[in-house]
N, C-alpha and C. Protein backbone atom coordinates (compact mmCIF):
# COMPACT_ATOMS: atom_id res chain seq x y z
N UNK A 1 109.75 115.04 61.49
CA UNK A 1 109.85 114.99 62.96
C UNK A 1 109.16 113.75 63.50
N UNK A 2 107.85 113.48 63.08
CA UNK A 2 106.95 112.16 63.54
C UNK A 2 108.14 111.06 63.05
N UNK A 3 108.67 110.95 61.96
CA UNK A 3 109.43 110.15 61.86
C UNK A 3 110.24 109.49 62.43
N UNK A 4 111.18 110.86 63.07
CA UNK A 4 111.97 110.37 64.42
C UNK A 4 111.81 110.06 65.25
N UNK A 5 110.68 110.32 65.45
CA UNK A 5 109.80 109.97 66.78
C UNK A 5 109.75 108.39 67.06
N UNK A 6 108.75 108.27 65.82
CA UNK A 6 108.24 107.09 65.65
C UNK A 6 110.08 105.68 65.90
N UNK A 7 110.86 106.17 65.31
CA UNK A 7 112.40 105.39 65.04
C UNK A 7 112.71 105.40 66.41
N UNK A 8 112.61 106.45 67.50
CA UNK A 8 113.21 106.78 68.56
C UNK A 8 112.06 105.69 69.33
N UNK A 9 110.76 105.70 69.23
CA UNK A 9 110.06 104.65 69.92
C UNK A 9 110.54 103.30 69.55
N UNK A 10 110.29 102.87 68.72
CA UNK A 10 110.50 101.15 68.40
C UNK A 10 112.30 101.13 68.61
N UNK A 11 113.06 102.09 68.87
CA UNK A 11 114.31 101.38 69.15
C UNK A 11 114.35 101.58 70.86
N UNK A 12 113.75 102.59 71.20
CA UNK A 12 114.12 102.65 72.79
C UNK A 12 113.22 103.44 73.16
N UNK A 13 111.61 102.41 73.09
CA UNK A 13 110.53 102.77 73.90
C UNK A 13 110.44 103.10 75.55
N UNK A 14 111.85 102.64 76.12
CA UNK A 14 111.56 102.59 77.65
C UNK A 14 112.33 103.67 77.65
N UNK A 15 113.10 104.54 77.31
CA UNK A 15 113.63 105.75 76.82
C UNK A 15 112.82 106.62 76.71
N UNK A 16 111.92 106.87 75.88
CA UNK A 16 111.06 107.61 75.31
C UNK A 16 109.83 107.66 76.67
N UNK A 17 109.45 106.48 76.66
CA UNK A 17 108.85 106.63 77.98
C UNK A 17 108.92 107.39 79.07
N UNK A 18 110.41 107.36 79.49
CA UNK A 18 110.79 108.22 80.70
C UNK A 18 110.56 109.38 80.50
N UNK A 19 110.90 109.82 79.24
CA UNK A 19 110.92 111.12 79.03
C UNK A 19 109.88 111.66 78.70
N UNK A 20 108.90 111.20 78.59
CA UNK A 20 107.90 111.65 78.43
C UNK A 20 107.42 111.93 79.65
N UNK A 21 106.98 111.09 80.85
CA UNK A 21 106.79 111.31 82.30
C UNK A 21 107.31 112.10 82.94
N UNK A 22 108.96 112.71 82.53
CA UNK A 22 109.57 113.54 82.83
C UNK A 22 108.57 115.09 82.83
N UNK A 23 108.36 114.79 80.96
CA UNK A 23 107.95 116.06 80.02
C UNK A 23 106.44 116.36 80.91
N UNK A 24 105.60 115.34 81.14
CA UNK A 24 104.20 115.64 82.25
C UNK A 24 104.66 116.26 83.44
N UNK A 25 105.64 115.18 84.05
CA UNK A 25 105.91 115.80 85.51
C UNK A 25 106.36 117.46 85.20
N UNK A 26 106.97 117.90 84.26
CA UNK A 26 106.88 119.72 84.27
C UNK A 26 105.83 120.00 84.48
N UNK A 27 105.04 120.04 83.42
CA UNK A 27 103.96 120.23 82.86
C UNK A 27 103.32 120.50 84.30
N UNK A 28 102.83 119.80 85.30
CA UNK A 28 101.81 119.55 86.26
C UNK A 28 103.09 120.68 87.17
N UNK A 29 104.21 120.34 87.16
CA UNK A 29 104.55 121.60 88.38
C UNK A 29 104.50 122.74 88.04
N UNK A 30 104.75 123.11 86.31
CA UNK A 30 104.22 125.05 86.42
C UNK A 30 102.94 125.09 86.72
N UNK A 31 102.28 124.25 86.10
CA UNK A 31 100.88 124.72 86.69
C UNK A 31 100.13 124.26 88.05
């Protein structure tokens, strides 16, 4: 899994990025 991760960053870090801010912005509205 880290693997893909890691492949999914160095090809489309500004991708991964978003989605990650996405994945916080939940995060902070259930709670």
């Amino acid at each position: 899994m880290y693997e893909m991760i890691k492949m999914a960053l160095i090809r489309s870090s500004g991708i991964v990025l978003l989605l990650l801010m996405a994945l916080m912005n939940n995060v902070t509205a259930e709670q």
